[in-house]
PDB file of N, CA and C in Angstrom:
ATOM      1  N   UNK A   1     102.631 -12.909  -2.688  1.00  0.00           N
ATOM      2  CA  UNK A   1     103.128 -14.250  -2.481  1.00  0.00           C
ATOM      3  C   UNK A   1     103.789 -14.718  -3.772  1.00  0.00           C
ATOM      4  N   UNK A   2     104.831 -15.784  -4.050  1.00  0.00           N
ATOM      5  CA  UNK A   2     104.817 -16.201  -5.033  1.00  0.00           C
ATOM      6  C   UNK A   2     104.723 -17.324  -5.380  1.00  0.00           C
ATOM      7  N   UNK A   3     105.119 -17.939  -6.368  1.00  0.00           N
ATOM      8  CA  UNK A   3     104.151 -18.778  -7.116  1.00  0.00           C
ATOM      9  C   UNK A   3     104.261 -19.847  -6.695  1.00  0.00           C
ATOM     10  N   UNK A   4     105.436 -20.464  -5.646  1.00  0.00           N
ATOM     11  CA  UNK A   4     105.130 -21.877  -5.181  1.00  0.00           C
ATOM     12  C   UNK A   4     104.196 -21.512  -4.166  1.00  0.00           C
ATOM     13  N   UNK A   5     104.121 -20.408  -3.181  1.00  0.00           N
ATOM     14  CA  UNK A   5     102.777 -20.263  -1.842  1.00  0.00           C
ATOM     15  C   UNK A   5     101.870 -20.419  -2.564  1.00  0.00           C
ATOM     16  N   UNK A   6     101.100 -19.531  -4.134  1.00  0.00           N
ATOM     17  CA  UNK A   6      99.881 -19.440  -4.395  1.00  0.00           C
ATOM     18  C   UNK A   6      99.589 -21.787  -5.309  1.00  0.00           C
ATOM     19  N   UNK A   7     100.493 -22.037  -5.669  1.00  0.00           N
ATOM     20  CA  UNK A   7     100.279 -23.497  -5.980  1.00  0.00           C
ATOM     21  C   UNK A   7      99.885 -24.334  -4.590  1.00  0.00           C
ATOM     22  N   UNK A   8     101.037 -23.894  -3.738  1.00  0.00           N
ATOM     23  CA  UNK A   8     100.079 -24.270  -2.378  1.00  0.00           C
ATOM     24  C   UNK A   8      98.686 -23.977  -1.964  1.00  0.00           C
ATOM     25  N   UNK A   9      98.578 -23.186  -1.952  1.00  0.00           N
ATOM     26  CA  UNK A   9      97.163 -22.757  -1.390  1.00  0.00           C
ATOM     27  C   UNK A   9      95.857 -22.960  -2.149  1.00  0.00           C
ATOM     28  N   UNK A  10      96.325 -23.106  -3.501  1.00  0.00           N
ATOM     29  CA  UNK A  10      95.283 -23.737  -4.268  1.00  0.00           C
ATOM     30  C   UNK A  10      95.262 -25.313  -4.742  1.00  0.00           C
ATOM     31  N   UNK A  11      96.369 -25.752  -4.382  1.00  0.00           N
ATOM     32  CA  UNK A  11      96.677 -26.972  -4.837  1.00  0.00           C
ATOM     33  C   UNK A  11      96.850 -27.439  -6.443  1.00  0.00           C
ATOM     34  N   UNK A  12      96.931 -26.422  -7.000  1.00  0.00           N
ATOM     35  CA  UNK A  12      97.297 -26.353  -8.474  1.00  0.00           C
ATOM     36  C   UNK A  12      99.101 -26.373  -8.771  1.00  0.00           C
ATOM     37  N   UNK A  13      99.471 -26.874  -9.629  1.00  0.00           N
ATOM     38  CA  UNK A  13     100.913 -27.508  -9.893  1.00  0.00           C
ATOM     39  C   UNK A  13     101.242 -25.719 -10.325  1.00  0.00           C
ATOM     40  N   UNK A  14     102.477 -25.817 -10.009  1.00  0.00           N
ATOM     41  CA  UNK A  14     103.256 -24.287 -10.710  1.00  0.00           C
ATOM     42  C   UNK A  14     103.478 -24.606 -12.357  1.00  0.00           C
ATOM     43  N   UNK A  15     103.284 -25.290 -12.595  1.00  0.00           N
ATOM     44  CA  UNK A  15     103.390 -25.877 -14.008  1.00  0.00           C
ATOM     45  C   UNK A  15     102.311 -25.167 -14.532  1.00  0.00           C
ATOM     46  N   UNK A  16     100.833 -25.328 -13.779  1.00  0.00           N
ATOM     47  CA  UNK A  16      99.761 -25.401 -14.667  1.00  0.00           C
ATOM     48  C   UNK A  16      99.383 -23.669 -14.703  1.00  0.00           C
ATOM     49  N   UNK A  17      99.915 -23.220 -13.376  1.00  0.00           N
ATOM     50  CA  UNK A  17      99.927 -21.444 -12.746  1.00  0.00           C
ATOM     51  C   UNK A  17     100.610 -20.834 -14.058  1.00  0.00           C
ATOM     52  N   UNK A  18     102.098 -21.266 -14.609  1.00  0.00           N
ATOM     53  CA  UNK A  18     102.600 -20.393 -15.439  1.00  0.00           C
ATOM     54  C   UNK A  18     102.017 -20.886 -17.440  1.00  0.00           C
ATOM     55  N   UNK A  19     101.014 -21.670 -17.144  1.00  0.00           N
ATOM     56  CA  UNK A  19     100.070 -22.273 -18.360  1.00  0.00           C
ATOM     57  C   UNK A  19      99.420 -21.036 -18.332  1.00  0.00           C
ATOM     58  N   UNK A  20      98.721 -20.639 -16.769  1.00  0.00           N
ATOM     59  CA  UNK A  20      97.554 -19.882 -16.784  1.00  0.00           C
ATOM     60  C   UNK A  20      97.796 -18.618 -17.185  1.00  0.00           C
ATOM     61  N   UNK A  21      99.203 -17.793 -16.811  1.00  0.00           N
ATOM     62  CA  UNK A  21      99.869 -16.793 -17.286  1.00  0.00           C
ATOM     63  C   UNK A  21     100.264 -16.802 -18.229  1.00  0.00           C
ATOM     64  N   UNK A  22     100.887 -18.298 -19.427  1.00  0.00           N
ATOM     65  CA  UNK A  22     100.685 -17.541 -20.235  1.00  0.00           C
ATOM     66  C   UNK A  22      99.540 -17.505 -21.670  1.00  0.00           C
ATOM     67  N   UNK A  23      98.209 -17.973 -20.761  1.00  0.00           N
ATOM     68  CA  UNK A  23      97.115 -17.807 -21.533  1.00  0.00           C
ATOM     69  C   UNK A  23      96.195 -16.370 -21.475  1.00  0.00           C
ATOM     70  N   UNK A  24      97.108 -15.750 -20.400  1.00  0.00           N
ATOM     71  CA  UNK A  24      96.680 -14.083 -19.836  1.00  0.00           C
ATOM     72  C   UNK A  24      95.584 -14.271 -18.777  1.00  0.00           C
ATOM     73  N   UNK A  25      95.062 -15.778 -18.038  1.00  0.00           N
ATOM     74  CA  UNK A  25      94.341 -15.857 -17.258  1.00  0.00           C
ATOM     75  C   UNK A  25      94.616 -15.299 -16.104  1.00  0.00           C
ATOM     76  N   UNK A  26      96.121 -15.142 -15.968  1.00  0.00           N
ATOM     77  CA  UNK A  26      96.553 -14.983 -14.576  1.00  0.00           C
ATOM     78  C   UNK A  26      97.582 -14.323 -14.494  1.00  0.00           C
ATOM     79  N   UNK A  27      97.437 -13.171 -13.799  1.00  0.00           N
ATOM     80  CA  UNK A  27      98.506 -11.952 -14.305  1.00  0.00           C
ATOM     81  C   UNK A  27      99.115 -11.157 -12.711  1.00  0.00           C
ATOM     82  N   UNK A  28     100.883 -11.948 -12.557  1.00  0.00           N
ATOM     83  CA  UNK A  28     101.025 -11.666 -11.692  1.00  0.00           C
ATOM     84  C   UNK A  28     101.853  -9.875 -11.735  1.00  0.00           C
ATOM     85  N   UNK A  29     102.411  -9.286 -10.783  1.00  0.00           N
ATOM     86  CA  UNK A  29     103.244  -8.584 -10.772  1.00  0.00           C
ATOM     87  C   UNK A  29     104.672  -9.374 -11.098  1.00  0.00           C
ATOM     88  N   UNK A  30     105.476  -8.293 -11.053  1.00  0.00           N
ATOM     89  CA  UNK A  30     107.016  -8.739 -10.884  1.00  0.00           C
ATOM     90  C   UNK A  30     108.250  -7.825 -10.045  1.00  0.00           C
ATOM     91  N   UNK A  31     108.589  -8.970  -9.391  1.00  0.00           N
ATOM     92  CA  UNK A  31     109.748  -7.944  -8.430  1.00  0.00           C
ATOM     93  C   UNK A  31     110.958  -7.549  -8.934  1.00  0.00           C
ATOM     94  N   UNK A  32     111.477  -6.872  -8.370  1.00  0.00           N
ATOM     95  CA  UNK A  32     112.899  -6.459  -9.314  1.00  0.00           C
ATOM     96  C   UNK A  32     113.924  -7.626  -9.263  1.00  0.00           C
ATOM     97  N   UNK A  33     113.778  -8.539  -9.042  1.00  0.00           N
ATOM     98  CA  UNK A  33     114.461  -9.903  -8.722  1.00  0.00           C
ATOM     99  C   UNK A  33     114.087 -10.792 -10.086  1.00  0.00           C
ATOM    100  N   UNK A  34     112.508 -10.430 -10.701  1.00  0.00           N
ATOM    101  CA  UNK A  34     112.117 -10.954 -11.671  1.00  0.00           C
ATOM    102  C   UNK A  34     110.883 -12.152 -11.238  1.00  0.00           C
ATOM    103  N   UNK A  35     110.694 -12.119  -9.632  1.00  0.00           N
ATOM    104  CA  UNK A  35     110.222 -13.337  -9.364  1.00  0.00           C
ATOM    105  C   UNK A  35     108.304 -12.836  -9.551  1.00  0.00           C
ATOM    106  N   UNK A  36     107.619 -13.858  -9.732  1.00  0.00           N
ATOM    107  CA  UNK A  36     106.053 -13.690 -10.152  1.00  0.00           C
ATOM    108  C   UNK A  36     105.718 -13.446  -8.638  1.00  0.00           C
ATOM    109  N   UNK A  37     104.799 -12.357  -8.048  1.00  0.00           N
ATOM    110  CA  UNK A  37     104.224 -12.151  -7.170  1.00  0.00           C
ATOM    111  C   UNK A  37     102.521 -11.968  -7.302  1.00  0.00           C
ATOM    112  N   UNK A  38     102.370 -12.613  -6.335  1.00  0.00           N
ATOM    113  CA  UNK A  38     100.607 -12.737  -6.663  1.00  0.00           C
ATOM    114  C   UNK A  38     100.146 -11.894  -5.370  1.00  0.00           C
ATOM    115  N   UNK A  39      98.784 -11.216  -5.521  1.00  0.00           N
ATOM    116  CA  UNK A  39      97.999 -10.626  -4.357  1.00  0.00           C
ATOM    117  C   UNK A  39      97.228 -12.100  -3.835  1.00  0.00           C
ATOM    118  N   UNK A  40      96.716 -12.064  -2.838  1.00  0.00           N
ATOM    119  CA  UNK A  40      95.518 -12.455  -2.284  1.00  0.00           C
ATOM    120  C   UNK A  40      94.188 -13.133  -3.295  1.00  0.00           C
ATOM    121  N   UNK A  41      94.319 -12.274  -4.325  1.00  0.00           N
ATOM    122  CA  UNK A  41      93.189 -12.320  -4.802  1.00  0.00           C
ATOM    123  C   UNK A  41      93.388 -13.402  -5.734  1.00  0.00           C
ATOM    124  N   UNK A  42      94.355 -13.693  -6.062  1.00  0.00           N
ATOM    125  CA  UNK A  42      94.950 -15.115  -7.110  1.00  0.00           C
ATOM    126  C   UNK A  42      94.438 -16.540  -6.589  1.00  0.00           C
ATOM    127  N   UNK A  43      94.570 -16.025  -5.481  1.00  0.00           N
ATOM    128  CA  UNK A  43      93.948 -17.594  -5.061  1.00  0.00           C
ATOM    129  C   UNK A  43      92.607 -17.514  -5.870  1.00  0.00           C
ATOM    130  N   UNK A  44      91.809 -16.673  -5.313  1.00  0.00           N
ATOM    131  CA  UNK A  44      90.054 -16.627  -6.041  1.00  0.00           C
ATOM    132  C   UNK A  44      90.272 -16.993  -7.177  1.00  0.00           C
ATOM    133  N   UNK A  45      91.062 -16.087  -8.032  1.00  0.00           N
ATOM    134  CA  UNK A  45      91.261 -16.313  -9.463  1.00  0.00           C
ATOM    135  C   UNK A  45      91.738 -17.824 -10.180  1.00  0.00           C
ATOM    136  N   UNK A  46      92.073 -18.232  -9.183  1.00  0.00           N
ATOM    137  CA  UNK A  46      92.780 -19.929  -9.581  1.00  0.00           C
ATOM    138  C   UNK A  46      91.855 -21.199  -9.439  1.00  0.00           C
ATOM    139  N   UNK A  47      90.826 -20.567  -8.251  1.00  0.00           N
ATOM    140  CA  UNK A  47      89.669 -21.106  -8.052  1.00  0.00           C
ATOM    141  C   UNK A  47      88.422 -21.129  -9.064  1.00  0.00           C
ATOM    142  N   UNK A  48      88.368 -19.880  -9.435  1.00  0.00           N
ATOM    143  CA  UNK A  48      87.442 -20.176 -10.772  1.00  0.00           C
ATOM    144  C   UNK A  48      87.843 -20.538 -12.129  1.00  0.00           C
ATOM    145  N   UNK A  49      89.455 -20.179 -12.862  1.00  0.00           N
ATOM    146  CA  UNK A  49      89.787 -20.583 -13.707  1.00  0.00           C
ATOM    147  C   UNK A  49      89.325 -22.489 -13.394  1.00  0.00           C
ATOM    148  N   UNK A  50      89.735 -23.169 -12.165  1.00  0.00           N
ATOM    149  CA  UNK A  50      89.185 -24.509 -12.178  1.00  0.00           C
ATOM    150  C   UNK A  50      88.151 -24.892 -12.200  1.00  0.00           C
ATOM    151  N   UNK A  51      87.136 -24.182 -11.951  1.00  0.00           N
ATOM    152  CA  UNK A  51      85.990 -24.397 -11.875  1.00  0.00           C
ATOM    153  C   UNK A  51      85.479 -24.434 -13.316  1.00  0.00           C
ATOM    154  N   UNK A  52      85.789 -24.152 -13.903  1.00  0.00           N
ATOM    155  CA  UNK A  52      85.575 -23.525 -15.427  1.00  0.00           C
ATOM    156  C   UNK A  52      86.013 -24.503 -16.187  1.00  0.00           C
ATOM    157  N   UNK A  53      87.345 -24.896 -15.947  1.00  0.00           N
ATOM    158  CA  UNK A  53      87.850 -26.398 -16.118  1.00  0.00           C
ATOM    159  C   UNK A  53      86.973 -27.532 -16.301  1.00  0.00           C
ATOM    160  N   UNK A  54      86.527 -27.828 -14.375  1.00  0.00           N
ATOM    161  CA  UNK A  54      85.865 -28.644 -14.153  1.00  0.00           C
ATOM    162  C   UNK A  54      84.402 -28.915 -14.664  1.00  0.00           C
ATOM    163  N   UNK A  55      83.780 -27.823 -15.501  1.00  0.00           N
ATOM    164  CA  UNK A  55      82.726 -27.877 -15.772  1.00  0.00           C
ATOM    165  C   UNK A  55      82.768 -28.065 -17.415  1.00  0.00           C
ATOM    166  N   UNK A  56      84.138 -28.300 -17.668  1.00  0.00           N
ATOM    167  CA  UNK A  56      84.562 -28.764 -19.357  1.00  0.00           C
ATOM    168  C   UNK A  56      84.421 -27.593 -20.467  1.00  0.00           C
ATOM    169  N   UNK A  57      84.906 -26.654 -20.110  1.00  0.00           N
ATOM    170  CA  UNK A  57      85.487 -25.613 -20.949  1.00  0.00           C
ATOM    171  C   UNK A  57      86.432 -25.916 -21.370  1.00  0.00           C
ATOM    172  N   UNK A  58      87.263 -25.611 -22.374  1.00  0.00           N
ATOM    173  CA  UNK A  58      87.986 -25.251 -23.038  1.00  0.00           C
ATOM    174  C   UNK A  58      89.070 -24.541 -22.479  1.00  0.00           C
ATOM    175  N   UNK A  59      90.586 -24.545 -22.761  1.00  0.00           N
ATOM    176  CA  UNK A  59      91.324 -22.847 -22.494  1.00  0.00           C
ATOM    177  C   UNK A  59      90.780 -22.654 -23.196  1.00  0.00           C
ATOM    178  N   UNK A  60      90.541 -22.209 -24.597  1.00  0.00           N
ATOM    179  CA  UNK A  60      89.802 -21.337 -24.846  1.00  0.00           C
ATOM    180  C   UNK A  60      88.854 -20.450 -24.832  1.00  0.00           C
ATOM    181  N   UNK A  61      87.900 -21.276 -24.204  1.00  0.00           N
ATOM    182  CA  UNK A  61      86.375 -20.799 -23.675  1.00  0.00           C
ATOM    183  C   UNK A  61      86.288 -20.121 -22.077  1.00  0.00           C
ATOM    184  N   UNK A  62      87.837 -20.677 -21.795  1.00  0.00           N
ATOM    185  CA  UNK A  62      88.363 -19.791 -20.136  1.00  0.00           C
ATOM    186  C   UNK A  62      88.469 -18.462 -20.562  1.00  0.00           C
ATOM    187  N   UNK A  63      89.442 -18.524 -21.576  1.00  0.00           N
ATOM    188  CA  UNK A  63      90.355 -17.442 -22.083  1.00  0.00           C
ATOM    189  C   UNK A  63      89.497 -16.251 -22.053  1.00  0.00           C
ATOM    190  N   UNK A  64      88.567 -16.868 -22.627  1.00  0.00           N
ATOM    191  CA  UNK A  64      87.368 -15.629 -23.356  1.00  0.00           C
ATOM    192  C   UNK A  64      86.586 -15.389 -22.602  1.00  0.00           C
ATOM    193  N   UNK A  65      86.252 -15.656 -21.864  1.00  0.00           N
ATOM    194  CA  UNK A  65      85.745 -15.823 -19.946  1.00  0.00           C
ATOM    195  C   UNK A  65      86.139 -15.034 -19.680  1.00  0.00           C
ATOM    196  N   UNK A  66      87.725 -15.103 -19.244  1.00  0.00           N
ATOM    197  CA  UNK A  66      88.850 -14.115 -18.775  1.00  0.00           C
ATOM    198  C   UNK A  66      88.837 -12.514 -19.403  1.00  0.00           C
ATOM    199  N   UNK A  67      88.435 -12.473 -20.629  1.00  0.00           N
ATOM    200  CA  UNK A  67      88.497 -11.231 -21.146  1.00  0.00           C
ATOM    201  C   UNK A  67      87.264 -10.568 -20.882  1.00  0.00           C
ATOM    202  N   UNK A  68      86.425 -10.889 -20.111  1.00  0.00           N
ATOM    203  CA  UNK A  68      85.468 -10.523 -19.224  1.00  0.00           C
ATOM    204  C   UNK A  68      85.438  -9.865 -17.818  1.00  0.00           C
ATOM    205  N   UNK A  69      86.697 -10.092 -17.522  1.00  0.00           N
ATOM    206  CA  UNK A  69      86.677  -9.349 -16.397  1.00  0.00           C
ATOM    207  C   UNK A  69      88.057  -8.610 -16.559  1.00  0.00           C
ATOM    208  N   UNK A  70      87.912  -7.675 -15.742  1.00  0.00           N
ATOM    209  CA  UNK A  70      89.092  -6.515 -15.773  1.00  0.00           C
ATOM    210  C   UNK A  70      90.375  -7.240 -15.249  1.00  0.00           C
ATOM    211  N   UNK A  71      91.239  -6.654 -15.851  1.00  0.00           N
ATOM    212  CA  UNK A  71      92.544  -7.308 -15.938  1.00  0.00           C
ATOM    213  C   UNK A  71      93.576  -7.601 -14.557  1.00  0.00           C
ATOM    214  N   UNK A  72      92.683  -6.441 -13.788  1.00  0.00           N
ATOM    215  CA  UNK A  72      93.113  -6.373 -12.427  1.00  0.00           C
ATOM    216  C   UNK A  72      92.681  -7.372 -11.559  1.00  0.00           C
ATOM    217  N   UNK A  73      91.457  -7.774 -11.465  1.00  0.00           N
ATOM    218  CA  UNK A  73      90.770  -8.740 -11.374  1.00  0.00           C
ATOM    219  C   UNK A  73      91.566 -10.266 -11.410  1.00  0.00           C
ATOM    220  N   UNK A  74      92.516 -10.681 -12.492  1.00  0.00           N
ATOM    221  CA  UNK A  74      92.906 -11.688 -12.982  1.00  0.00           C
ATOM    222  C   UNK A  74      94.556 -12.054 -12.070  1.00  0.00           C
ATOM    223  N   UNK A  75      94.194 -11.478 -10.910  1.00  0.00           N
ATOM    224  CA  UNK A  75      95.674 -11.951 -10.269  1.00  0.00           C
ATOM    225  C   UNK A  75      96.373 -10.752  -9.440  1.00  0.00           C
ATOM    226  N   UNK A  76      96.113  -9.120 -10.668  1.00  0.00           N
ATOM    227  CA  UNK A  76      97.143  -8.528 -10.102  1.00  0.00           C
ATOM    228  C   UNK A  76      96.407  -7.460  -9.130  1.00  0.00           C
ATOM    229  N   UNK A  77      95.642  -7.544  -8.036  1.00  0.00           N
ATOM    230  CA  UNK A  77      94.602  -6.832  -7.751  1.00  0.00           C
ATOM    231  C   UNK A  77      95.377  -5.248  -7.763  1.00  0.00           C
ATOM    232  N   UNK A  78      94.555  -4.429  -7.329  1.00  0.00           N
ATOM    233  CA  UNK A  78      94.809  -2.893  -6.594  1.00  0.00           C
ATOM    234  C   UNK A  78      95.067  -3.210  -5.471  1.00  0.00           C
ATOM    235  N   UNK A  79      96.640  -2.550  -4.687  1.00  0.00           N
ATOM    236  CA  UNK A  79      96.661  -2.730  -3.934  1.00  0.00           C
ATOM    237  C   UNK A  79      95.946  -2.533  -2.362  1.00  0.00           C
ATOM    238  N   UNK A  80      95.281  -1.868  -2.866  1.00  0.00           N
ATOM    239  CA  UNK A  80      93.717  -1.381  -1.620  1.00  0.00           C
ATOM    240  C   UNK A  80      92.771  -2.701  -1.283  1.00  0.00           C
ATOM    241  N   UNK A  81      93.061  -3.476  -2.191  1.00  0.00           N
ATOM    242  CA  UNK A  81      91.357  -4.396  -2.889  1.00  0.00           C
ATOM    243  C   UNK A  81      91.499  -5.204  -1.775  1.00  0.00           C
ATOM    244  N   UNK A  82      92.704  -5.985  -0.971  1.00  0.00           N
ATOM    245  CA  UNK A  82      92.716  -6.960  -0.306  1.00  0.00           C
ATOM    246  C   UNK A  82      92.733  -6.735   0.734  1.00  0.00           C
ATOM    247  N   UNK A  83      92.690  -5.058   1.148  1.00  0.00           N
ATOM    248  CA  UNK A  83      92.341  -4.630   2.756  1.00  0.00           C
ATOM    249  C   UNK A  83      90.789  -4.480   2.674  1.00  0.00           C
ATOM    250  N   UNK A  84      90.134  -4.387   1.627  1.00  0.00           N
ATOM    251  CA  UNK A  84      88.977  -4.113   2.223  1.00  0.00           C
ATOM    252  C   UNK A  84      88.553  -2.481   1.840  1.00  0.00           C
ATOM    253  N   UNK A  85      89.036  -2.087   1.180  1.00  0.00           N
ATOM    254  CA  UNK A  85      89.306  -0.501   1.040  1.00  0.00           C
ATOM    255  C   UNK A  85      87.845   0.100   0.346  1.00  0.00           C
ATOM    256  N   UNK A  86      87.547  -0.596   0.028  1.00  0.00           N
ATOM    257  CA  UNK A  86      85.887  -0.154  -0.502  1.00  0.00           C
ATOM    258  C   UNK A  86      85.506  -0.077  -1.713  1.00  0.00           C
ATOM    259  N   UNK A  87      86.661  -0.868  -2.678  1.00  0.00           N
ATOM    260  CA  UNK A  87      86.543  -0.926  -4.042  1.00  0.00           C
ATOM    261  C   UNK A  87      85.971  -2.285  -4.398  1.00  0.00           C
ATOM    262  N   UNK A  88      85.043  -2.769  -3.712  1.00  0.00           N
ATOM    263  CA  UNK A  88      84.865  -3.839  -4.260  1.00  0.00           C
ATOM    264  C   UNK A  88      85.541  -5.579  -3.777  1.00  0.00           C
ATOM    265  N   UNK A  89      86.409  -5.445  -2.977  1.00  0.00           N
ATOM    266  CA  UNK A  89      87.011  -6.707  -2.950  1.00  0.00           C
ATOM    267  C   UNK A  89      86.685  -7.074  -1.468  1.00  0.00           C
ATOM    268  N   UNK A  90      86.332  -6.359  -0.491  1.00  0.00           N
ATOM    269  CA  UNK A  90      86.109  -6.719   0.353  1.00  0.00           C
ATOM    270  C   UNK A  90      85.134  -7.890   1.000  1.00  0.00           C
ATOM    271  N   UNK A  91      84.974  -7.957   1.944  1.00  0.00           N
ATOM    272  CA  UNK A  91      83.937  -9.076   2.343  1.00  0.00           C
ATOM    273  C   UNK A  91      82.177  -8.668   2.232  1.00  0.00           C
ATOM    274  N   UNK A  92      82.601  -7.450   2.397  1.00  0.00           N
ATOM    275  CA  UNK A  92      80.870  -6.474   1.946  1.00  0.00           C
ATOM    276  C   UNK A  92      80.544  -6.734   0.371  1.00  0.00           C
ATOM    277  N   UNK A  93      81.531  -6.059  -0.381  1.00  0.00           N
ATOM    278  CA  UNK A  93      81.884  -5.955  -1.675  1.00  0.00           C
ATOM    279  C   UNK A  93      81.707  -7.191  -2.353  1.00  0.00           C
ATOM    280  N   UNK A  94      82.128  -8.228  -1.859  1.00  0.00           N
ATOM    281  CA  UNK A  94      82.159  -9.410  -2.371  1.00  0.00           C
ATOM    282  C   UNK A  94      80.745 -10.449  -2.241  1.00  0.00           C
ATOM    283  N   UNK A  95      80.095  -9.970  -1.261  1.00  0.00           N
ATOM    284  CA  UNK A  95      78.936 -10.618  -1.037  1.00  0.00           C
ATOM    285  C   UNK A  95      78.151 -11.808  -2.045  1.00  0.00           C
ATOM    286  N   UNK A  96      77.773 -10.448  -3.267  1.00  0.00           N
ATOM    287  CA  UNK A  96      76.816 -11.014  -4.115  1.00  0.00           C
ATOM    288  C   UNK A  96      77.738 -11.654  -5.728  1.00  0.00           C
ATOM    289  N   UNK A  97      79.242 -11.531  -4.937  1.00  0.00           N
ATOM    290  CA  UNK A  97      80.184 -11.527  -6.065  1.00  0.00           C
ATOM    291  C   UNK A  97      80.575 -13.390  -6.207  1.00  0.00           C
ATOM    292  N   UNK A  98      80.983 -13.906  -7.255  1.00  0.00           N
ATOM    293  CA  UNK A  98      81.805 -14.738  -7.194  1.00  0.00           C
ATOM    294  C   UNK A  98      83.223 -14.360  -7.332  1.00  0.00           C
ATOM    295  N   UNK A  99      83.606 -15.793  -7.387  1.00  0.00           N
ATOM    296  CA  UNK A  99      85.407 -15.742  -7.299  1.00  0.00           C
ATOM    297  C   UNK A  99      85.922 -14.921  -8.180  1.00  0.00           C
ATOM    298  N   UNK A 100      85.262 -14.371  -9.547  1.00  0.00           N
ATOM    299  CA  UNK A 100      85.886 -13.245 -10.985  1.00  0.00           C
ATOM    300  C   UNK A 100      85.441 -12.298 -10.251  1.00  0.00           C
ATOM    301  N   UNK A 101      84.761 -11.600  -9.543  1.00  0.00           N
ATOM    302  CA  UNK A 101      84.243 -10.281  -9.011  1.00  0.00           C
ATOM    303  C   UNK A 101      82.572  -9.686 -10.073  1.00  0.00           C
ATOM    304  N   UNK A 102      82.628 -10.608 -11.186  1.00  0.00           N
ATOM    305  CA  UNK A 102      81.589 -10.380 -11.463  1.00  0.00           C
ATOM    306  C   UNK A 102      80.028 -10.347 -10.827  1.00  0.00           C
ATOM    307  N   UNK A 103      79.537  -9.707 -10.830  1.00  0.00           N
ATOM    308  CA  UNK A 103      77.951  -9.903  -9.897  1.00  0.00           C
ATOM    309  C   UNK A 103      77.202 -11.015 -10.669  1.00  0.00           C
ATOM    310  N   UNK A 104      76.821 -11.614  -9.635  1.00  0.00           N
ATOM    311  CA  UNK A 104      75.813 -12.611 -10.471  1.00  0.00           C
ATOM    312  C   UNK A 104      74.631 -12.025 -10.445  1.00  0.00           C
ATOM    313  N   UNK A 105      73.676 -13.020 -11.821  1.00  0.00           N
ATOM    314  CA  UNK A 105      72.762 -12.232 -12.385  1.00  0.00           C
ATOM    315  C   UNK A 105      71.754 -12.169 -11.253  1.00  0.00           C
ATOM    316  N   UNK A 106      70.655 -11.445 -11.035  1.00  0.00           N
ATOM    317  CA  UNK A 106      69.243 -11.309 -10.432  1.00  0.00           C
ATOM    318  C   UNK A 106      68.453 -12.207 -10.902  1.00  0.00           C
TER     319      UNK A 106
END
C-alpha cells in the first residue's frame, strides 16, 4: 500500500509516517516509480510506535525500542509474513505476540 492508504488506516498524518521513516521506525520498500510501499504489517507497526507515544516516550526512547526488533518487523515485512506462511506473522504466530512481534514476557 502506500503511504496515503497506510495514514488512512491508521489515522496518522503522512507527515508524521515520513517523521517515522526518517527516525528508522518505519521502513517502507520502494517501487521503481520511487513511491513508499508498505506491507500489511505497517499498520501494526504504526500502532505501537503510538502507543509508545501515548504512554510518553520520547522519539528517542521509540527509536531505541525500535532497535529491538528486527528490521523487517518495522514496516518492510517478508513477503510470506502477511499470508500466514508460518514465520511468525500469522494469526497462530501472532497469538502471544504484540503489535512489534515481540513475545511478551511469562
Amino acid at each position: 500500500m502506500h503511504i496515503g492508504e497506510l495514514a488512512r488506516r491508521t489515522g496518522v498524518s503522512v507527515r508524521a509516517l515520513r517523521y517515522y521513516e526518517e527516525q528508522g521506525l518505519l521502513v517502507p520498500a520502494r517501487a521503481a516509480n520511487g513511491y513508499r510501499e508498505y506491507t500489511k504489517a505497517a499498520v501494526d507497526v504504526v500502532g505501537c510506535i503510538q502507543l509508545l507515544y501515548a504512554a510518553g516516550l520520547s522519539s528517542a526512547k521509540v527509536a531505541g525500542a525500535a532497535r529491538c526488533v528486527p528490521r523487517r518487523r518495522r514496516g518492510r515485512a517478508v513477503r510470506g509474513a502477511d499470508r500466514g506462511t508460518g514465520n511468525g506473522a500469522g494469526a497462530a504466530g501472532r497469538r502471544d505476540r504484540g503489535a512489534s512481534g515481540v513475545a511478551a514476557p511469562a
